[in-house]
N, C-alpha and C. Protein backbone atom coordinates (compact mmCIF):
# COMPACT_ATOMS: atom_id res chain seq x y z
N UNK A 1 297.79 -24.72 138.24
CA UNK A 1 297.34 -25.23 136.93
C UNK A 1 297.95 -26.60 136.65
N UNK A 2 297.99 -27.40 137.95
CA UNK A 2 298.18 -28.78 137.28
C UNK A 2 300.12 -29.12 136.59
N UNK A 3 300.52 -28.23 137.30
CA UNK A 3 301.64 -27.76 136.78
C UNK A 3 301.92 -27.06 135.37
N UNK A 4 300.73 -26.85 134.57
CA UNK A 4 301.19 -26.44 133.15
C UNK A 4 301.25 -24.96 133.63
N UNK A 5 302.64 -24.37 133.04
CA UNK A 5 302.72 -23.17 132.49
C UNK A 5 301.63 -22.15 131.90
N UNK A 6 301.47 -20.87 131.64
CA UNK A 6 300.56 -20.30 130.83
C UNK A 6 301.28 -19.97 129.31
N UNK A 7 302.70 -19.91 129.68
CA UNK A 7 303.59 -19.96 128.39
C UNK A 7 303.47 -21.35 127.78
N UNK A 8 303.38 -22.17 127.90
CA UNK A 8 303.04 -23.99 127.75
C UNK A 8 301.80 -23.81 126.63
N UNK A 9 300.69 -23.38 127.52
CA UNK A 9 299.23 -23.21 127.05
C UNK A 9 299.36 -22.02 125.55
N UNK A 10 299.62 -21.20 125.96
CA UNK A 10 300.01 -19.90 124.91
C UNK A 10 300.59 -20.74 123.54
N UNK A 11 301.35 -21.36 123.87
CA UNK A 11 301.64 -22.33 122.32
C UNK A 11 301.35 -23.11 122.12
N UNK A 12 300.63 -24.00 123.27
CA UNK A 12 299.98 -24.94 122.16
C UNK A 12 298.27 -24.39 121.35
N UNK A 13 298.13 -23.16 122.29
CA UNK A 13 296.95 -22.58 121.57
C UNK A 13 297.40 -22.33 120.06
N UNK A 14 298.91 -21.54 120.07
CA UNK A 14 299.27 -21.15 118.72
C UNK A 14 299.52 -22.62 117.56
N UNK A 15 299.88 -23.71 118.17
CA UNK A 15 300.21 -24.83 117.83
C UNK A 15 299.24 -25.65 116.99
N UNK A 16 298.06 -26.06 118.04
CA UNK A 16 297.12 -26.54 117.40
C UNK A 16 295.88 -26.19 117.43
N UNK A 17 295.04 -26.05 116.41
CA UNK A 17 293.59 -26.27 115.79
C UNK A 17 292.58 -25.84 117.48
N UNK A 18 292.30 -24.78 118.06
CA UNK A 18 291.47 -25.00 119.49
C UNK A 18 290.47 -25.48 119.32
N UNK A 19 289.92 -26.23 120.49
CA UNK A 19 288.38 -26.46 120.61
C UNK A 19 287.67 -25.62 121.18
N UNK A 20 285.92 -25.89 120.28
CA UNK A 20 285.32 -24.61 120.54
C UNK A 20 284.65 -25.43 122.04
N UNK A 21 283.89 -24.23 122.32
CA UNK A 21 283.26 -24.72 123.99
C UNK A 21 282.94 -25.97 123.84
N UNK A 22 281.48 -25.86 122.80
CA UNK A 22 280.89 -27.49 123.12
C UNK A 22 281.52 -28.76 122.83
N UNK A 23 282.70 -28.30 122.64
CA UNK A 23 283.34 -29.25 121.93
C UNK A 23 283.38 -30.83 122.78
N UNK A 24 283.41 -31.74 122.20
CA UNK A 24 282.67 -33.13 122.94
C UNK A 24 284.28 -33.01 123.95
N UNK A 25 285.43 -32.59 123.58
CA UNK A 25 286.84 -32.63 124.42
C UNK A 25 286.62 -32.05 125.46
N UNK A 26 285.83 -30.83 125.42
CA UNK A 26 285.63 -30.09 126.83
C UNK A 26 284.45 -30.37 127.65
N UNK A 27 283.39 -30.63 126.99
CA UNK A 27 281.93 -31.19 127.52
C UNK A 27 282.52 -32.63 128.71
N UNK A 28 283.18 -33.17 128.61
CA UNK A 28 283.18 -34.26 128.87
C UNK A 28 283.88 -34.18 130.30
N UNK A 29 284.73 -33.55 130.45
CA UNK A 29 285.29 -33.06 131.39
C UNK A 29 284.38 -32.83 132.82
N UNK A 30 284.69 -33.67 133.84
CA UNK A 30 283.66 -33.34 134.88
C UNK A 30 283.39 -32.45 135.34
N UNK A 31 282.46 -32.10 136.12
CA UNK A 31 282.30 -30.40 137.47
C UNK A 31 281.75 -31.09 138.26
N UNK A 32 282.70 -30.53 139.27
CA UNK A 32 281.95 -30.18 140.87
C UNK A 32 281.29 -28.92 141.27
N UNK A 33 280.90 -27.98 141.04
CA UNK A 33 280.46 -26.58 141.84
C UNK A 33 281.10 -26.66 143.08
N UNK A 34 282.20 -25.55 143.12
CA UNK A 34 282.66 -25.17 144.71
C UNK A 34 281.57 -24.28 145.43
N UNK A 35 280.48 -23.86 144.40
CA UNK A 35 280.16 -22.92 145.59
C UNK A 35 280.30 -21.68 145.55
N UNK A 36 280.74 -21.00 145.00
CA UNK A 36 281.50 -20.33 144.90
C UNK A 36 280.60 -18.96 144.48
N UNK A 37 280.32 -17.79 145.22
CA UNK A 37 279.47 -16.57 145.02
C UNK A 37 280.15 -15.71 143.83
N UNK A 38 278.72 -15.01 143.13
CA UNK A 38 279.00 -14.31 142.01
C UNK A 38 279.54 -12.88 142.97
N UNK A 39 280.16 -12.41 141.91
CA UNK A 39 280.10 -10.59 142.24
C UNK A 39 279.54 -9.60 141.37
N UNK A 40 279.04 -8.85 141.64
CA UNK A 40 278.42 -7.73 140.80
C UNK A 40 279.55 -6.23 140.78
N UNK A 41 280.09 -6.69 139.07
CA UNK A 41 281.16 -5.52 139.06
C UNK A 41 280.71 -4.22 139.13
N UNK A 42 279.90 -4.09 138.88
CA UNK A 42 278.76 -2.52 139.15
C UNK A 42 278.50 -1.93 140.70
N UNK A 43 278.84 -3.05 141.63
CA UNK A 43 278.42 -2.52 142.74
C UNK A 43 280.09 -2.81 143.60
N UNK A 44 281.19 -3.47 143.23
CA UNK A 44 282.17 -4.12 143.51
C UNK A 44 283.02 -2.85 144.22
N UNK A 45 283.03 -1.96 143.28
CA UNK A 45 283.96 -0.26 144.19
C UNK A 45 284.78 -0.43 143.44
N UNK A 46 285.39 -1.14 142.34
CA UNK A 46 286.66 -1.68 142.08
C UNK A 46 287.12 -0.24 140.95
N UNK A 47 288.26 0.30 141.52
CA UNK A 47 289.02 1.05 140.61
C UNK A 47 289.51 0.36 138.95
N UNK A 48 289.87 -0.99 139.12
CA UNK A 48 290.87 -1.72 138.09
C UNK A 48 289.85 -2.41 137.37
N UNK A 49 288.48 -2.69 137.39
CA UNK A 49 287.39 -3.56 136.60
C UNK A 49 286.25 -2.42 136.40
N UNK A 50 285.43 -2.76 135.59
CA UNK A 50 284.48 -1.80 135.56
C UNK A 50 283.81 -2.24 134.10
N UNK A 51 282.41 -1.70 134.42
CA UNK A 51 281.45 -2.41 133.27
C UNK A 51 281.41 -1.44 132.25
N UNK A 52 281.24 -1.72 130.97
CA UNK A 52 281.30 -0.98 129.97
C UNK A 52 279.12 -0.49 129.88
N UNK A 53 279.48 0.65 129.36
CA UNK A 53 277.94 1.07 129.61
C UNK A 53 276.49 -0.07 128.66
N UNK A 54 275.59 -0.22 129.23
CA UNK A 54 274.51 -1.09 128.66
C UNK A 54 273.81 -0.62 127.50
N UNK A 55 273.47 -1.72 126.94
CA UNK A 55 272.64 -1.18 125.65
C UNK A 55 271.21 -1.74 125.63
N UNK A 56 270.13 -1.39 125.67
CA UNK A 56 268.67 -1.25 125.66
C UNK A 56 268.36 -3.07 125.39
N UNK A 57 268.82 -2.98 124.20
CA UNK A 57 268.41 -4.56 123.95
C UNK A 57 270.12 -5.58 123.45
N UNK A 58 270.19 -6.55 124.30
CA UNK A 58 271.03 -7.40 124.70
C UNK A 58 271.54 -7.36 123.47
N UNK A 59 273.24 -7.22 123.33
CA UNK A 59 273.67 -8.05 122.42
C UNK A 59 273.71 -6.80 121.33
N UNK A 60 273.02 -5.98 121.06
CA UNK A 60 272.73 -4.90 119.85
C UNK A 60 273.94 -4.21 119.55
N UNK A 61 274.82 -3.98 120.79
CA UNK A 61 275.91 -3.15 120.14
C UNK A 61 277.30 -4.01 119.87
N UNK A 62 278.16 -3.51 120.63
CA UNK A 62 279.64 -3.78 119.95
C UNK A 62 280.27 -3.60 121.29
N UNK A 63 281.64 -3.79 120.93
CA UNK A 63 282.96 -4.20 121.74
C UNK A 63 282.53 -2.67 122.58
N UNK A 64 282.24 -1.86 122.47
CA UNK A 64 282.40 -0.40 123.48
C UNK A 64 281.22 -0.40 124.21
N UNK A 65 280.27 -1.69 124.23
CA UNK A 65 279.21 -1.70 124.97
C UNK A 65 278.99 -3.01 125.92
N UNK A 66 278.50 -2.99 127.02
CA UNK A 66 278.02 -4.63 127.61
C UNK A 66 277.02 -5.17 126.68
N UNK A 67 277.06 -6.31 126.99
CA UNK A 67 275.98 -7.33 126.47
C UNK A 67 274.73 -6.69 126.76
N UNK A 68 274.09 -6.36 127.90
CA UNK A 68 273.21 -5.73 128.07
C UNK A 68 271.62 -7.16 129.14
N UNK A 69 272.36 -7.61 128.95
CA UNK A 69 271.92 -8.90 130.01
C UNK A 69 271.29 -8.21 131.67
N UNK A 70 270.42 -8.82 132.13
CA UNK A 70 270.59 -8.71 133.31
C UNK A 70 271.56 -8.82 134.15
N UNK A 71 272.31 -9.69 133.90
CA UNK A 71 273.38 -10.17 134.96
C UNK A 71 274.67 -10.16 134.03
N UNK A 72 274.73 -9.65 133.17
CA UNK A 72 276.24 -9.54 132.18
C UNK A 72 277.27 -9.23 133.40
N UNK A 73 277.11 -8.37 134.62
CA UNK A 73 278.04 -7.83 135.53
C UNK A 73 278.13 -8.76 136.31
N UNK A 74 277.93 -9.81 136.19
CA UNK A 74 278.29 -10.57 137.00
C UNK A 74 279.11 -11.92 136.76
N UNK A 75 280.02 -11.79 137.78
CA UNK A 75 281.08 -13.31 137.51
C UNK A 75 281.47 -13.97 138.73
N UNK A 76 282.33 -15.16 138.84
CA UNK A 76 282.75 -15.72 139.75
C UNK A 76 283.39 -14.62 140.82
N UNK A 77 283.62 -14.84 142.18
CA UNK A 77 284.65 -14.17 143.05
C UNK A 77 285.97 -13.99 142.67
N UNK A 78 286.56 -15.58 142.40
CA UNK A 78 287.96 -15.68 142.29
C UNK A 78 288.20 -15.23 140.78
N UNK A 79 287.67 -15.06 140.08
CA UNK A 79 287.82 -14.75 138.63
C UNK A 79 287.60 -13.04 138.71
N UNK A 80 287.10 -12.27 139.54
CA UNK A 80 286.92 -10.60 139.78
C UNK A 80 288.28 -10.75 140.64
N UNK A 81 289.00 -11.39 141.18
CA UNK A 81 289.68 -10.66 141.88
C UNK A 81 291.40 -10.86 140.92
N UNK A 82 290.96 -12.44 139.81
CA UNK A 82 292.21 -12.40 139.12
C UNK A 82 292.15 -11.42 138.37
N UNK A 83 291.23 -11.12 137.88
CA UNK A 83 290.82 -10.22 136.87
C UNK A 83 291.67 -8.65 137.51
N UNK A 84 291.87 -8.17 138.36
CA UNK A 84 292.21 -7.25 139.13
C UNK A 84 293.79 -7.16 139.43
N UNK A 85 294.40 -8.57 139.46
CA UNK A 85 295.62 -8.96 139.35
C UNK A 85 295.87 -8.79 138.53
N UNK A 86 295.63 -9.23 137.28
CA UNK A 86 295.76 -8.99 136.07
C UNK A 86 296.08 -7.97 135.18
N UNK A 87 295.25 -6.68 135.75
CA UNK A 87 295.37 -5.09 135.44
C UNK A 87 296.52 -5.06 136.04
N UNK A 88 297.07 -4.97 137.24
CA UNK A 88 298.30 -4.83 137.64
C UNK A 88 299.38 -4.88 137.11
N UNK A 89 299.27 -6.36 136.69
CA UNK A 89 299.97 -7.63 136.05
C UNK A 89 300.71 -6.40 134.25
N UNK A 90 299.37 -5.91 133.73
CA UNK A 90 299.59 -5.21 132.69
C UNK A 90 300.18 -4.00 132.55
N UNK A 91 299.63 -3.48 133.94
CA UNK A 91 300.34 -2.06 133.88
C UNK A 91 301.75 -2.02 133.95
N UNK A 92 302.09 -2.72 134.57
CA UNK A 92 303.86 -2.79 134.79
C UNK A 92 304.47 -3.66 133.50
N UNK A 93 303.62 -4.48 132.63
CA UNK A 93 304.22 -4.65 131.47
C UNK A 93 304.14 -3.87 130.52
N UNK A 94 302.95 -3.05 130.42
CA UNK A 94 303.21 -2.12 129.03
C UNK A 94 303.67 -0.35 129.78
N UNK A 95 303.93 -0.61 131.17
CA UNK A 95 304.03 0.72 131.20
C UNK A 95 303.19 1.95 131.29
N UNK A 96 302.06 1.47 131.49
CA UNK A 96 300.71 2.71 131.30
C UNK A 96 299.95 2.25 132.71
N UNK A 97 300.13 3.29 133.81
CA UNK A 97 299.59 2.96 135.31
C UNK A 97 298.24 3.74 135.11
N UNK A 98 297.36 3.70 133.77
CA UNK A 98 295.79 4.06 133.94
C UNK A 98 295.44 2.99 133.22
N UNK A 99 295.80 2.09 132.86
CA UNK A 99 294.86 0.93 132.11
C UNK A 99 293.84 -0.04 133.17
N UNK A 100 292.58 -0.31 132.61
CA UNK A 100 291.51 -1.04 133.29
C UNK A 100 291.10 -2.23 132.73
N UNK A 101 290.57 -2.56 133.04
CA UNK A 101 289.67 -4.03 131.91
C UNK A 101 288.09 -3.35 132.41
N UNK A 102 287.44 -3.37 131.03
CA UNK A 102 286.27 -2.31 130.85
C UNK A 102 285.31 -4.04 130.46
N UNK A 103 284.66 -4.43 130.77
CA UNK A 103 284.14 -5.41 130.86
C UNK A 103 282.70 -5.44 129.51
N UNK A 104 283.06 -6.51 128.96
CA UNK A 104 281.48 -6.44 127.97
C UNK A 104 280.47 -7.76 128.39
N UNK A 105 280.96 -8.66 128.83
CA UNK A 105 280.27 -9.58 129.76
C UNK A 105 280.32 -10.56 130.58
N UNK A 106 280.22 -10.70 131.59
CA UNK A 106 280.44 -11.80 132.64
C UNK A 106 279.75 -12.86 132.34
N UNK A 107 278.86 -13.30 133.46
CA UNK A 107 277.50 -14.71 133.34
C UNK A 107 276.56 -14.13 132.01
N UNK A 108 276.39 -15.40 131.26
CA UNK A 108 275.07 -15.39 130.37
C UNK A 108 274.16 -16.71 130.97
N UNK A 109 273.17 -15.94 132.12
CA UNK A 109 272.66 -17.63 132.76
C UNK A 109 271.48 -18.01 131.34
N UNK A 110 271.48 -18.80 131.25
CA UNK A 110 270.42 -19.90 130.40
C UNK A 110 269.44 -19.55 130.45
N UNK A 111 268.57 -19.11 131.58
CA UNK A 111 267.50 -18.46 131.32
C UNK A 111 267.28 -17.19 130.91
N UNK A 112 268.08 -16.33 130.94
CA UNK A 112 267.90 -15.14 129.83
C UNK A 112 267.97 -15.18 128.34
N UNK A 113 268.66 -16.22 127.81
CA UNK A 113 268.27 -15.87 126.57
C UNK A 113 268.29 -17.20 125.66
N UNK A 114 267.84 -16.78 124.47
CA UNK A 114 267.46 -17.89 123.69
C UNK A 114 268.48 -19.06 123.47
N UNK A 115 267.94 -20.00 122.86
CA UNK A 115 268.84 -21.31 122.89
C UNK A 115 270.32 -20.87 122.11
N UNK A 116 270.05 -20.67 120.78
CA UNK A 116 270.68 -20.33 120.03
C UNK A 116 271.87 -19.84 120.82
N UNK A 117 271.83 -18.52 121.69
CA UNK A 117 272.74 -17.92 122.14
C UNK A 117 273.56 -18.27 123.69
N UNK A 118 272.77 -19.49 123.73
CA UNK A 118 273.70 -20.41 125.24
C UNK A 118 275.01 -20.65 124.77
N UNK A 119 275.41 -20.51 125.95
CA UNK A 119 277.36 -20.76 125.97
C UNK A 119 277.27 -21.22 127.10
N UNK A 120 277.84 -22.87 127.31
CA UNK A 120 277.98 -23.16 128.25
C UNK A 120 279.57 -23.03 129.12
N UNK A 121 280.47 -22.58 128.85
CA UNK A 121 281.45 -21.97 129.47
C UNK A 121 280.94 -20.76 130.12
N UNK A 122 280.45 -19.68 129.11
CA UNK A 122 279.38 -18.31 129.98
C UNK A 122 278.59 -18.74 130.71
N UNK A 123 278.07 -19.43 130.97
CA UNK A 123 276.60 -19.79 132.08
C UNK A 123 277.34 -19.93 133.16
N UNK A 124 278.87 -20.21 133.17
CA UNK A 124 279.00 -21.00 134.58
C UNK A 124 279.56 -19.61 135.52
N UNK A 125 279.74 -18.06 134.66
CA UNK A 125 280.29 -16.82 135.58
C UNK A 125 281.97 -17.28 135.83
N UNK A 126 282.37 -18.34 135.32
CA UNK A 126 284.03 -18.66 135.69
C UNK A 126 284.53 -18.10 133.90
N UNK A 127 283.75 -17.19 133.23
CA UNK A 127 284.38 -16.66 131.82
C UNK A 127 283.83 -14.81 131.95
N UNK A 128 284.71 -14.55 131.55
CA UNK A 128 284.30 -13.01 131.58
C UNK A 128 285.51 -12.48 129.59
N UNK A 129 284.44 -11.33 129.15
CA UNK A 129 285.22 -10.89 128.36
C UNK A 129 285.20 -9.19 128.33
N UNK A 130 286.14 -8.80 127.66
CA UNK A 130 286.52 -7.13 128.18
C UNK A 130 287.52 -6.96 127.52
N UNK A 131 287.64 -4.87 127.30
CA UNK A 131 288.68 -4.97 126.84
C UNK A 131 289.53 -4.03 127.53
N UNK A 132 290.71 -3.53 126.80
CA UNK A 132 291.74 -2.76 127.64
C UNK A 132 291.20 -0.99 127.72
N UNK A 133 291.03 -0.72 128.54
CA UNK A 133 290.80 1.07 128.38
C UNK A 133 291.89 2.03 129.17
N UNK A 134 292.63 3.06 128.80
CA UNK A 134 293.57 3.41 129.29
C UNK A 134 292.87 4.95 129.49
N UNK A 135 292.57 5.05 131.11
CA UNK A 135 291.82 6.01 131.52
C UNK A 135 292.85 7.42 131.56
N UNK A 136 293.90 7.33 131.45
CA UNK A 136 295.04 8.64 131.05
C UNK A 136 295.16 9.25 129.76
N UNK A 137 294.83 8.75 128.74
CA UNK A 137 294.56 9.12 127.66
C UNK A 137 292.78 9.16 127.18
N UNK A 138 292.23 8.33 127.89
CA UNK A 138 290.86 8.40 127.37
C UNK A 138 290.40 7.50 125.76
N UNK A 139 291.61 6.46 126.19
CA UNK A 139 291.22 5.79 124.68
C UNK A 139 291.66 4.08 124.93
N UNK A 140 290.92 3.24 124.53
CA UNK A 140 291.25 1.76 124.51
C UNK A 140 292.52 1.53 124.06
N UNK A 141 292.89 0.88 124.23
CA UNK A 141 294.11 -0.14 124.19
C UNK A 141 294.05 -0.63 122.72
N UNK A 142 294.77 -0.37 121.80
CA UNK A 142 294.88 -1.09 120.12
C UNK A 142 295.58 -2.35 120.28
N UNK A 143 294.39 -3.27 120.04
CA UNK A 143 294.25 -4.71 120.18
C UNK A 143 293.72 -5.07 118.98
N UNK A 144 293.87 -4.17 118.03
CA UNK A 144 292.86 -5.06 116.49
C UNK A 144 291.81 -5.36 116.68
N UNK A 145 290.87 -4.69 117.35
CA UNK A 145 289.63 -5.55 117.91
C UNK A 145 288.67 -6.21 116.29
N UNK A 146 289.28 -5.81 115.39
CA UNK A 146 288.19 -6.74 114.11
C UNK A 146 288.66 -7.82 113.89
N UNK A 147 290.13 -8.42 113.98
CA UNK A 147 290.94 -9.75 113.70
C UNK A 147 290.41 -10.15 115.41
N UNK A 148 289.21 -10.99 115.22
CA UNK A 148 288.53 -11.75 116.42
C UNK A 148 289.71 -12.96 117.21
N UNK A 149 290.35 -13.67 116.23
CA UNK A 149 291.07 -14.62 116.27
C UNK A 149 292.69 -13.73 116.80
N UNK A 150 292.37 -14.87 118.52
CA UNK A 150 293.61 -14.44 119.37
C UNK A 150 294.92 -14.18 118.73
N UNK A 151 295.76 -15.00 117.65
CA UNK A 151 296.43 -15.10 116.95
C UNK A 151 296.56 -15.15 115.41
N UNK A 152 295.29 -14.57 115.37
CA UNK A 152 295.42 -13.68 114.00
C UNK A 152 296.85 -13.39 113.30
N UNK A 153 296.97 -13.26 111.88
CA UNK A 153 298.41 -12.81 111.28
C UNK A 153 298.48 -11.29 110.82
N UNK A 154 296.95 -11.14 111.02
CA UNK A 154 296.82 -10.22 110.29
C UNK A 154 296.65 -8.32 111.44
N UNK A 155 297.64 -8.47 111.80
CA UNK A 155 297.73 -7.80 113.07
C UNK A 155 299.13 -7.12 113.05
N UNK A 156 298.71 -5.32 113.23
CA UNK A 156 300.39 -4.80 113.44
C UNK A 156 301.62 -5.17 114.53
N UNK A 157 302.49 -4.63 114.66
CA UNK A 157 303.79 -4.61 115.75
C UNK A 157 302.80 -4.45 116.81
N UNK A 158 302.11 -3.42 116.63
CA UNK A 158 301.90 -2.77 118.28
C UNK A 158 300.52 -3.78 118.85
N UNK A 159 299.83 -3.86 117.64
CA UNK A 159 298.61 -4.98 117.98
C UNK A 159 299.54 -6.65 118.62
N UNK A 160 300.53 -6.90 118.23
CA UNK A 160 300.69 -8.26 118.32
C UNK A 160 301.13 -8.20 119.80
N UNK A 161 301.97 -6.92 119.70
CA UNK A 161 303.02 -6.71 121.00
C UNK A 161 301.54 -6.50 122.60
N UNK A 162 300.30 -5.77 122.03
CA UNK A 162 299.28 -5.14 123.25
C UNK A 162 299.02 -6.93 123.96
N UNK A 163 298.63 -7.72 122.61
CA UNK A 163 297.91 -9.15 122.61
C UNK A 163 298.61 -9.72 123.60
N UNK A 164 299.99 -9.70 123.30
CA UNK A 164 300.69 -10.57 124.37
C UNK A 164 301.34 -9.97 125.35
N UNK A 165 300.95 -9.22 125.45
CA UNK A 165 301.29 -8.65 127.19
C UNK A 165 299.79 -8.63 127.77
N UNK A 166 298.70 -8.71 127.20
CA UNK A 166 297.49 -9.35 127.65
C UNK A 166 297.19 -10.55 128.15
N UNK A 167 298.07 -11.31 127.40
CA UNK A 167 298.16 -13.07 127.57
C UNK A 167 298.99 -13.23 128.70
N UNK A 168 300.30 -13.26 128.57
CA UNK A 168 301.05 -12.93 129.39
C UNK A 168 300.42 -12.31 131.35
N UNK A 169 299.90 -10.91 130.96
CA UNK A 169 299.19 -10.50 132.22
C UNK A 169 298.15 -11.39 133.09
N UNK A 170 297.45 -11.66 131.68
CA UNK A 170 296.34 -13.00 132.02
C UNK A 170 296.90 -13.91 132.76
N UNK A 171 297.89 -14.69 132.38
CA UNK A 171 298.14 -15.82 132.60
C UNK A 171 299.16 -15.66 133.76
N UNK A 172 299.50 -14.92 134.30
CA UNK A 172 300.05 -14.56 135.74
C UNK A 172 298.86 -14.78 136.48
N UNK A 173 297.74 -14.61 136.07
CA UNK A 173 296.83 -14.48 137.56
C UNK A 173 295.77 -15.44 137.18
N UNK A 174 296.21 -16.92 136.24
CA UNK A 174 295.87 -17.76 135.98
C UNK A 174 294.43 -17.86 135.08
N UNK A 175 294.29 -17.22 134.27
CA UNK A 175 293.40 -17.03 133.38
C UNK A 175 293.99 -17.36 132.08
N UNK A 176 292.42 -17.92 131.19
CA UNK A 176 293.31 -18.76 129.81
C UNK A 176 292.16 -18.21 128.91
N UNK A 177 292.75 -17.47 128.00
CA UNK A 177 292.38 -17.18 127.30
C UNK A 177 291.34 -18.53 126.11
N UNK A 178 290.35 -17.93 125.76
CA UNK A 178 289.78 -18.52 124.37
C UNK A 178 290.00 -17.73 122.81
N UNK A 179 290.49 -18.78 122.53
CA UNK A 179 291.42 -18.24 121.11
C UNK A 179 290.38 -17.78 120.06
N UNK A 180 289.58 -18.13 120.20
CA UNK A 180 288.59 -17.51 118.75
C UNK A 180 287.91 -16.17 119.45
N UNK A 181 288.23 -15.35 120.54
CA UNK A 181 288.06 -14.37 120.81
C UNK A 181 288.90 -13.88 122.21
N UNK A 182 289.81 -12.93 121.07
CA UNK A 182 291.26 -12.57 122.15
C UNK A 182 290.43 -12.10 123.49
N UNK A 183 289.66 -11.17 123.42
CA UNK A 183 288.74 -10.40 124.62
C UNK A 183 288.02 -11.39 125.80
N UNK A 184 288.32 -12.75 125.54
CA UNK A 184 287.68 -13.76 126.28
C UNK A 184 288.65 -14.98 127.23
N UNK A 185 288.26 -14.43 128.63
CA UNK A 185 289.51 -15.64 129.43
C UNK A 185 288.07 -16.19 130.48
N UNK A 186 289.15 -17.22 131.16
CA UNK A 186 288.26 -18.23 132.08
C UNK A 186 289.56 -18.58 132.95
N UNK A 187 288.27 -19.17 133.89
CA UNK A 187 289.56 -19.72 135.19
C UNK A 187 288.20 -20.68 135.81
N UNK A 188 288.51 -21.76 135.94
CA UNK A 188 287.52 -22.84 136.59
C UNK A 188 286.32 -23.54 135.79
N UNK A 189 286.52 -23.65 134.84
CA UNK A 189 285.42 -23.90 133.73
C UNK A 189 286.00 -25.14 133.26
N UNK A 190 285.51 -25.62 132.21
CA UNK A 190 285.68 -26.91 131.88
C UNK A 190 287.02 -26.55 130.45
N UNK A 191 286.40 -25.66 130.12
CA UNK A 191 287.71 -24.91 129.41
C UNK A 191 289.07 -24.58 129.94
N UNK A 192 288.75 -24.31 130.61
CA UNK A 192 290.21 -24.08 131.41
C UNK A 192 290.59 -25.55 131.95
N UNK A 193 289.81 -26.09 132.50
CA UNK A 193 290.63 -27.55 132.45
C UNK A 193 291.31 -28.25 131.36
N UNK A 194 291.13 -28.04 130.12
CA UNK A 194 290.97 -29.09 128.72
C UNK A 194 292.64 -28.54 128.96
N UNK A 195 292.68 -26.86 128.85
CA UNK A 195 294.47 -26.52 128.58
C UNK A 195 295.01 -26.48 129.80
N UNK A 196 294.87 -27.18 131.45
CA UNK A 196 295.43 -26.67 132.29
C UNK A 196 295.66 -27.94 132.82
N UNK A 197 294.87 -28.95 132.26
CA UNK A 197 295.13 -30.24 132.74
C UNK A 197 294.36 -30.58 134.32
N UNK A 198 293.71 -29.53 134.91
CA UNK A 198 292.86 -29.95 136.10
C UNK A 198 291.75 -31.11 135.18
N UNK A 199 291.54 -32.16 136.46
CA UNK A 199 290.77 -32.92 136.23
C UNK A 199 289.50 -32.81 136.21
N UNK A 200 289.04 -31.60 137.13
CA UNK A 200 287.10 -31.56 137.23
C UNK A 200 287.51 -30.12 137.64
N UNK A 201 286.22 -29.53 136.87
CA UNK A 201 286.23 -27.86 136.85
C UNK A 201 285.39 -27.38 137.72
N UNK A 202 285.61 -26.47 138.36
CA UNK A 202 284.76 -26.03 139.53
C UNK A 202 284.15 -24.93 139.66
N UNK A 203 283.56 -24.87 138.32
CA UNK A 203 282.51 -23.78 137.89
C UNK A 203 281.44 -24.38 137.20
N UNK A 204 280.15 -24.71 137.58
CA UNK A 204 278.87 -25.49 136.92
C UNK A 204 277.88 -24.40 136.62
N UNK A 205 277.22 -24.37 135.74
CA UNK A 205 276.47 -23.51 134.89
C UNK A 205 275.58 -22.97 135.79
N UNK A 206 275.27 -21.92 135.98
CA UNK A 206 274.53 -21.27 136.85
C UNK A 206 272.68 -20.94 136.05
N UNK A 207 271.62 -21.33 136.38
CA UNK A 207 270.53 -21.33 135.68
C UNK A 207 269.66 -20.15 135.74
């Protein structure tokens, strides 16, 4: 990451004001496309990732459902396999060896859905969002999921304490969270360059 820390990034997210995707700070930022093949977490085998079940029409439900996209299961390579590090990364910080990342959406390519709902950080499959599910108990991870905002105040001990051993986990396996939705990280996007200081992002919008 250009030498920055993820503890570095973590405060200046808390520090200052974030920019949203389109923001002209991150737009501007070059891409190369490495190239780089999607994976389909549905077909992946993966014990530690896994898609949260679909809903009929895109977008209709909530945090306990996928987007419902054609291709919601799908993301970058290197971003499924940090993503996997990551679970690791968590289990040995909070102590709970059944926790997963239950996935609500990977790629939103451009041609599935209306203008309105383009994200150009999502188009490029280098952003995935999800949340914690702890398959030993049979119950998600208490993350406040209604305080949307990563650093919300309005959040208990145990909510503040889940958040940042999320961040933390994340950011071991080089993923950066987007602050206006804790459930949302990237790795190779133009976003992730703005806080990581890489010069050209190597994830280009997939159509």
């Amino acid at each position: 990451m250009s030498g920055v820390t993820f503890q570095s990034i973590i405060e200046k997210q808390q520090r200052e004001p974030p920019p949203i995707c389109d923001d002209v700070s991150v737009q501007r930022i070059p891409v190369r496309d490495n190239g780089e093949e999607l994976v389909d977490i549905n077909t992946s085998g993966s014990t530690l990732v896994r898609m949260l079940p679909a809903v009929s029409t895109p977008f209709s439900g909530d945090l306990s459902s996928s987007a419902g996209l054609p291709h919601s299961s799908f993301i970058r390579q290197s971003v499924f396999k940090r993503l996997e590090g990551a679970v690791n990364n968590l289990r040995m910080i909070l102590q709970r060896p059944g926790l997963v990342f239950t996935v609500v959406e990977g790629i939103r390519l451009k041609s599935e859905v209306e203008e309105e709902m383009y994200n150009y950080n999502k188009s490029t499959g280098g952003c995935v969002s999800f949340r914690v599910f702890d398959d030993e108990i049979d119950e998600f991870v208490d993350m406040g999921d209604l305080e949307v905002l990563t650093f919300s105040k309005n959040l208990t001990v145990e909510q503040q304490k889940n958040r940042g051993a999320l961040l933390t986990a994340c950011g071991y396996s080089g993923l950066i969270n987007y602050p206006y939705e804790w459930w949302t990280f990237c790795f190779g996007t133009k976003y992730f360059c703005y806080y990581t200081g890489n010069k050209v992002a190597i994830y280009d919008e997939k159509l």
